[in-house]
N, C-alpha and C. Protein backbone atom coordinates (compact mmCIF):
# COMPACT_ATOMS: atom_id res chain seq x y z
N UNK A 1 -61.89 117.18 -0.05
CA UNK A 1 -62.93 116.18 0.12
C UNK A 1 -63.89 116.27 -1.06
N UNK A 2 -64.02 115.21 -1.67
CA UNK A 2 -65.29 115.11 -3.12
C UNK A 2 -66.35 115.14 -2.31
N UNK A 3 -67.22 114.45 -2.90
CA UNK A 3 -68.57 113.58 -2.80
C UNK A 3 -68.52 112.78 -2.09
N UNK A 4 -69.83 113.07 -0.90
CA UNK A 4 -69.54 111.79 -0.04
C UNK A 4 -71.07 111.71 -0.05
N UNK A 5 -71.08 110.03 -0.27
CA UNK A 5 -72.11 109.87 -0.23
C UNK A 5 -72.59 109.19 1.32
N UNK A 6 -74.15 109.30 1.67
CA UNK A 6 -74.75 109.02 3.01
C UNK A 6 -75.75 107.83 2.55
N UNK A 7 -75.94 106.91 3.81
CA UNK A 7 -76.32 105.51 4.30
C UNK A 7 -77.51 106.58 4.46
N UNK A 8 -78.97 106.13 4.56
CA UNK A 8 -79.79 106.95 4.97
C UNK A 8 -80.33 106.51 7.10
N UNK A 9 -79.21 105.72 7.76
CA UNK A 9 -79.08 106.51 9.05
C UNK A 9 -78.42 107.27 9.17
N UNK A 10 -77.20 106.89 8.25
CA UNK A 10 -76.03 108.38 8.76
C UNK A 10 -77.39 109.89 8.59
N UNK A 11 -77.60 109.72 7.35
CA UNK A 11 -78.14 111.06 7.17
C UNK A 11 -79.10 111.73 8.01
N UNK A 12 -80.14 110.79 8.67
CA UNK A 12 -81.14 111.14 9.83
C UNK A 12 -80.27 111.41 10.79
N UNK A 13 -79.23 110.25 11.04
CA UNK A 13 -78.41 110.76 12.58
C UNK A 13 -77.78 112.56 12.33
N UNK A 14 -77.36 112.87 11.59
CA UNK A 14 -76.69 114.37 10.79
C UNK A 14 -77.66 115.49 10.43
N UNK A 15 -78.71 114.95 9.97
CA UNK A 15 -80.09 116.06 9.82
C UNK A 15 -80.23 116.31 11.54
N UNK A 16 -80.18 115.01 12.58
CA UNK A 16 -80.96 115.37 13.79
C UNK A 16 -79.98 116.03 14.06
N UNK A 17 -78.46 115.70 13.98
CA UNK A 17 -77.45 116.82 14.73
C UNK A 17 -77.93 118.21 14.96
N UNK A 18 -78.49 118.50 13.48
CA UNK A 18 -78.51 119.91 12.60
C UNK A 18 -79.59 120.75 13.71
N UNK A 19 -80.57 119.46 14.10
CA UNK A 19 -82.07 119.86 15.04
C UNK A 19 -81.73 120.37 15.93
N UNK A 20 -80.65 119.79 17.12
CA UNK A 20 -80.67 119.89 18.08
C UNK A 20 -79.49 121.12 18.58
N UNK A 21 -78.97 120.92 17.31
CA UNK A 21 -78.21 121.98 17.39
C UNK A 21 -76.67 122.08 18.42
N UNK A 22 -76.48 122.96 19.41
CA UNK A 22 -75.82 122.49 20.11
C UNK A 22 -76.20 121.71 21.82
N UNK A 23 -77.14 120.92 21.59
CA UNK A 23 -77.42 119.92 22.36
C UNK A 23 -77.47 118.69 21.70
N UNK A 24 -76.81 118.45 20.48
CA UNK A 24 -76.56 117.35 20.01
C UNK A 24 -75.83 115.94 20.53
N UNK A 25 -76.29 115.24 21.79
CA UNK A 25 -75.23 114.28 22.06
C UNK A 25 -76.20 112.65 21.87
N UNK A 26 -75.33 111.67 22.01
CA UNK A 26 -75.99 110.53 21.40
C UNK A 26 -77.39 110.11 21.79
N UNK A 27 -77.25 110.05 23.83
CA UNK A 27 -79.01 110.29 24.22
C UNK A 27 -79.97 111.19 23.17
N UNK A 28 -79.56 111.96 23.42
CA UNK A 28 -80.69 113.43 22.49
C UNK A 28 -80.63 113.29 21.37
N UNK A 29 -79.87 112.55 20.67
CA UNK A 29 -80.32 112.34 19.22
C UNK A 29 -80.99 111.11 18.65
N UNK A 30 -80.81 110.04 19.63
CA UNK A 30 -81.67 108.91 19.95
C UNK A 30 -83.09 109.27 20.32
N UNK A 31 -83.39 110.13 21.27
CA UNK A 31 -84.38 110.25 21.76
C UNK A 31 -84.97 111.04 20.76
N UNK A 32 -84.69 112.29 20.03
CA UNK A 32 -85.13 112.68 18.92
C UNK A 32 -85.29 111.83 17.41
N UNK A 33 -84.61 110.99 16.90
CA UNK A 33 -84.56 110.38 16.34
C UNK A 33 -86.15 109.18 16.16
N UNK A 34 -86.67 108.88 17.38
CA UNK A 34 -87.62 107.93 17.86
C UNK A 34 -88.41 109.02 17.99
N UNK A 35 -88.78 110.24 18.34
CA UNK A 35 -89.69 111.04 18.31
C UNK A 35 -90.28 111.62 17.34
N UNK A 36 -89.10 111.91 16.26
CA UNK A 36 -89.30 112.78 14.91
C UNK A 36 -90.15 111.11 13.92
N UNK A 37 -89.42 110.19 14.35
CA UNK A 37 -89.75 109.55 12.98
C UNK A 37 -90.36 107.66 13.27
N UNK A 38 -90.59 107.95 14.84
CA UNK A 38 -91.62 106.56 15.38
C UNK A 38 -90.77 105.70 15.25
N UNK A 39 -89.23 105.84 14.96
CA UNK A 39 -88.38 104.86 14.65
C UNK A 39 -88.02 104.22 16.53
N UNK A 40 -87.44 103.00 16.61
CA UNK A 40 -86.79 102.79 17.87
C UNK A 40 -85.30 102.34 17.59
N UNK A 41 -84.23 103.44 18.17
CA UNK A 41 -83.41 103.10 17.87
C UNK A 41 -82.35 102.78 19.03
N UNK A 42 -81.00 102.49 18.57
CA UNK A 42 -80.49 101.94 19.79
C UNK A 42 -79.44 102.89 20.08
N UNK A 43 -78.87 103.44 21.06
CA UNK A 43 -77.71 104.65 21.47
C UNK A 43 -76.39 104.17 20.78
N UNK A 44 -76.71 102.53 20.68
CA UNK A 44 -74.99 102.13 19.82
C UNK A 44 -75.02 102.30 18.95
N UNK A 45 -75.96 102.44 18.13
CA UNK A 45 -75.96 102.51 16.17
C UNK A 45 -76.05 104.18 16.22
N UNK A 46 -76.59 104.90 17.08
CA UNK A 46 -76.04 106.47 17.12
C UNK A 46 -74.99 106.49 17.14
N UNK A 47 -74.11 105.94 18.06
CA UNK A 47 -73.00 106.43 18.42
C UNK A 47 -71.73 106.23 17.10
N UNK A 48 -72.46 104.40 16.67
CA UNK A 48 -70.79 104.20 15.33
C UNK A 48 -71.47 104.95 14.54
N UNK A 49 -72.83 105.80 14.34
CA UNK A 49 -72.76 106.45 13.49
C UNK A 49 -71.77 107.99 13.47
N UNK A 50 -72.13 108.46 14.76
CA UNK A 50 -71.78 109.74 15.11
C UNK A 50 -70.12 109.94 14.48
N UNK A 51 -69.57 108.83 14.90
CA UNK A 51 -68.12 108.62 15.24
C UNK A 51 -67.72 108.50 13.80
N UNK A 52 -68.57 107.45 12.82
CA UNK A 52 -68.12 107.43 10.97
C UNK A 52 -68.76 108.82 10.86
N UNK A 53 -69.46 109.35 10.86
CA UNK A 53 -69.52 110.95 10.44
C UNK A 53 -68.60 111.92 10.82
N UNK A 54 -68.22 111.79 12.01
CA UNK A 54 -66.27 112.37 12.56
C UNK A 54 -65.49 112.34 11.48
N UNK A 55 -65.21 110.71 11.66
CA UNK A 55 -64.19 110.62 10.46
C UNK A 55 -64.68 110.88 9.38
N UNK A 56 -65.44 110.92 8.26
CA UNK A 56 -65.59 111.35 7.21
C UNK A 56 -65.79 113.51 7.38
N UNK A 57 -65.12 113.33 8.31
CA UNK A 57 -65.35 115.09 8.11
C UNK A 57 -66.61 115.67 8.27
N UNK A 58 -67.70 115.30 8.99
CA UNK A 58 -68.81 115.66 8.31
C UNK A 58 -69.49 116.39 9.74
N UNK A 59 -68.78 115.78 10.82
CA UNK A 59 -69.37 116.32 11.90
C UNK A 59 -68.00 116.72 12.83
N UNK A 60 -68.10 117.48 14.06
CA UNK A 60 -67.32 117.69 14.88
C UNK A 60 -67.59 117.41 16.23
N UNK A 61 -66.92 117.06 17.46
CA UNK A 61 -67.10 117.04 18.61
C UNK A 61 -65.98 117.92 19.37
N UNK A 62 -67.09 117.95 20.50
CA UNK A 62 -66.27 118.43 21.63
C UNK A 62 -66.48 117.93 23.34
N UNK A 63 -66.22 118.22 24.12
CA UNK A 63 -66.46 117.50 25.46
C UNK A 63 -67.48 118.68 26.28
N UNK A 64 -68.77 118.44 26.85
CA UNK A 64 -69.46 119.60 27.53
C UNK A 64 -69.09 119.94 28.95
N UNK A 65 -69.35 120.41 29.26
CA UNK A 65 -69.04 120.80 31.04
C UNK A 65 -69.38 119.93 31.69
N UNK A 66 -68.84 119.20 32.69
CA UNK A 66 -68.99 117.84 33.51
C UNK A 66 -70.46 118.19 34.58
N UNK A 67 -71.60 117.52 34.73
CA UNK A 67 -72.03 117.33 35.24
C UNK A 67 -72.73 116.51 36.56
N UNK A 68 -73.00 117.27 37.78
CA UNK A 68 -73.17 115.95 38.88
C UNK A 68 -74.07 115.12 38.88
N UNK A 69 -75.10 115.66 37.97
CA UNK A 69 -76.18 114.54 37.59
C UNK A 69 -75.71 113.43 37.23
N UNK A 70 -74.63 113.60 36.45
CA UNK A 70 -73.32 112.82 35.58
C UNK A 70 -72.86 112.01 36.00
N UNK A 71 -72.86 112.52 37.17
CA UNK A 71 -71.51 112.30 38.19
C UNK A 71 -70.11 112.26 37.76
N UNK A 72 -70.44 113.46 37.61
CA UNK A 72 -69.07 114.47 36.47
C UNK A 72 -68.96 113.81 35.57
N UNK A 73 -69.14 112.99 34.86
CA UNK A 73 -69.08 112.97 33.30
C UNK A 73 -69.62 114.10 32.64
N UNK A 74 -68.55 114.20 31.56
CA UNK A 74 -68.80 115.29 30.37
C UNK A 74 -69.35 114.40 28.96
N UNK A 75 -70.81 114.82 29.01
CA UNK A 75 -71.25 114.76 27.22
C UNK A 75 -70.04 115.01 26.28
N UNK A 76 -70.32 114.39 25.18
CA UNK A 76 -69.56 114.58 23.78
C UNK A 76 -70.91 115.09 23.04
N UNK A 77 -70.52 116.64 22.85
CA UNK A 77 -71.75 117.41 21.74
C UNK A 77 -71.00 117.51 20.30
N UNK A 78 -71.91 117.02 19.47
CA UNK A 78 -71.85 117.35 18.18
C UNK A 78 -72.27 118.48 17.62
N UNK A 79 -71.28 118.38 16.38
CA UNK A 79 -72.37 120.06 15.56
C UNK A 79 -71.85 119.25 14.39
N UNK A 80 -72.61 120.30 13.01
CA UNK A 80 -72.29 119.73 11.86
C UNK A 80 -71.24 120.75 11.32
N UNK A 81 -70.31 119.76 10.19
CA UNK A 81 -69.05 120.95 10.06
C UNK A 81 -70.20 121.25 8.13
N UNK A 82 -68.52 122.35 7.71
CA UNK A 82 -69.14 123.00 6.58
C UNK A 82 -69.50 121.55 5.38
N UNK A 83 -68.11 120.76 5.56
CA UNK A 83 -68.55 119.34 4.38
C UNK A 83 -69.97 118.32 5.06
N UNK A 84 -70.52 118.50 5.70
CA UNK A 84 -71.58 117.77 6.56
C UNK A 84 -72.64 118.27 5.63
N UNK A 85 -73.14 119.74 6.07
CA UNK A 85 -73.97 120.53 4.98
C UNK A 85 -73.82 119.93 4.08
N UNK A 86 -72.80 120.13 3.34
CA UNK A 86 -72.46 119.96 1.58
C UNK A 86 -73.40 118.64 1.54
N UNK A 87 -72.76 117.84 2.47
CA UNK A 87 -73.18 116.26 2.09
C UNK A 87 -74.79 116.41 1.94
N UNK A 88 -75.44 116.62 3.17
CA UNK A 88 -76.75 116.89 3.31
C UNK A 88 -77.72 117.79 2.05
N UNK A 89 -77.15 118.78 1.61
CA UNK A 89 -77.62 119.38 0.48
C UNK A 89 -77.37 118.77 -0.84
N UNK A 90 -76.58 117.89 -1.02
CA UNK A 90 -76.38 116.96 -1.85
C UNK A 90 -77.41 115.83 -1.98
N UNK A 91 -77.47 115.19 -0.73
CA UNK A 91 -78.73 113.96 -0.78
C UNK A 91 -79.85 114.76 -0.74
N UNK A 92 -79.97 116.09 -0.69
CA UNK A 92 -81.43 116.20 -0.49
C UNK A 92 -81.74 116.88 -1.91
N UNK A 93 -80.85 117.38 -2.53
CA UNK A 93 -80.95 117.71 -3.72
C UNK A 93 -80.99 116.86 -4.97
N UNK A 94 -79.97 115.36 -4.41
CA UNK A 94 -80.83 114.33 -5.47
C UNK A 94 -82.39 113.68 -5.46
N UNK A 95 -82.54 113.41 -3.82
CA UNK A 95 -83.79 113.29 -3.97
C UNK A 95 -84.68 113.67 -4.80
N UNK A 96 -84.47 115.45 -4.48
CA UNK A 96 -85.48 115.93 -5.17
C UNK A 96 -85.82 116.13 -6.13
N UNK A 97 -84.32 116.27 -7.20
CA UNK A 97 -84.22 116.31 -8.45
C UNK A 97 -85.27 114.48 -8.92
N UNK A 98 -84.78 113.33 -8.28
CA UNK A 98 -85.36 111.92 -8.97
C UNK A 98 -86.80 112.48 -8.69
N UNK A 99 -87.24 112.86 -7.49
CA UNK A 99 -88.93 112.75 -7.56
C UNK A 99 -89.87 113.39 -8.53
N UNK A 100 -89.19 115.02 -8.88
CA UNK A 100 -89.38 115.26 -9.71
C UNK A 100 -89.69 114.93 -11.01
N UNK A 101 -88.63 113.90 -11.61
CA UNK A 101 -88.56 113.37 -12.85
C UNK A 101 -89.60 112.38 -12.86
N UNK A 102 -90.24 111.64 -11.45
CA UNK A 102 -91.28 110.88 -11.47
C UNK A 102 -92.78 111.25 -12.40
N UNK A 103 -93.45 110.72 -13.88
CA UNK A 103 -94.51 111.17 -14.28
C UNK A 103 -95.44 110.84 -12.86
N UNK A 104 -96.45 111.77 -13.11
CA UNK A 104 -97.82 111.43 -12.30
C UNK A 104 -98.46 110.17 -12.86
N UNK A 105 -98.15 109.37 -13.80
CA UNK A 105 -98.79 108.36 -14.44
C UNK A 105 -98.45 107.03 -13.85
N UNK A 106 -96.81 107.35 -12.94
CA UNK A 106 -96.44 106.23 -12.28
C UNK A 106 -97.39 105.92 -10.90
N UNK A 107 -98.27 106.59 -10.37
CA UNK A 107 -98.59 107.03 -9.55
C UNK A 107 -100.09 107.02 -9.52
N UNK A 108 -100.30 106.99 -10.74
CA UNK A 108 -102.27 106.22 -11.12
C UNK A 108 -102.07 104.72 -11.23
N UNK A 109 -102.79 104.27 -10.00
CA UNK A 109 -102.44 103.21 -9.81
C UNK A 109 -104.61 103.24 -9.66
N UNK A 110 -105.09 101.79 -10.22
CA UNK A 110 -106.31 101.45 -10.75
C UNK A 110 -106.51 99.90 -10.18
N UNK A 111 -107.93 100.10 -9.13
CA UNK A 111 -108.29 98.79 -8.67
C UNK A 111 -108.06 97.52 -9.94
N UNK A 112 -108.13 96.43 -9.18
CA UNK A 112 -107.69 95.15 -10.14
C UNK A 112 -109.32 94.64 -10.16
């Protein structure tokens, strides 16, 4: 797997994975998602996200223990795999490298 580059929801949906750790499922990352960042989001744009981060290798699932709250349905928990990281330390490392290169002069900004 090269370089993969991230949509910046994939990347919030994949940073929150990282949060929640192994209570990562689409509710809880929705609900974190709207908590961490005032955003309102919807459980379906979690979910085709969750699922294109699958396929691109970047995340893994598994099925949790069925619950009767559930009414035996089993959660699908996420975790992040080792190319997920990569990806993530990648976008966060360009970031930081461009902000950097930003002068402070772009940034004196003077009433009109």
């Amino acid at each position: 797997m090269g370089r993969s580059h991230l949509g910046e929801f994939e990347e919030l949906v994949l940073l929150t994975v990282g949060v929640l750790y192994d209570d990562a499922y689409a509710v809880a990352i929705t609900k974190e998602i709207a908590n961490q960042s005032g955003r309102s989001v919807a459980v379906s744009a979690v979910h085709k996200s969750l699922y294109r981060l699958e396929e691109k290798g970047m995340l893994k699932s598994r099925l949790g223990e069925a619950e009767s709250k559930r009414g035996g349905k089993r959660k699908r928990l996420f975790n992040i795999t080792p190319f997920g990281k990569k990806a993530i330390d990648e976008s966060m490392d360009l970031r930081v490298h461009l902000r950097n290169q930003i002068s402070d002069l772009a940034f004196n900004w003077q009433a009109d």
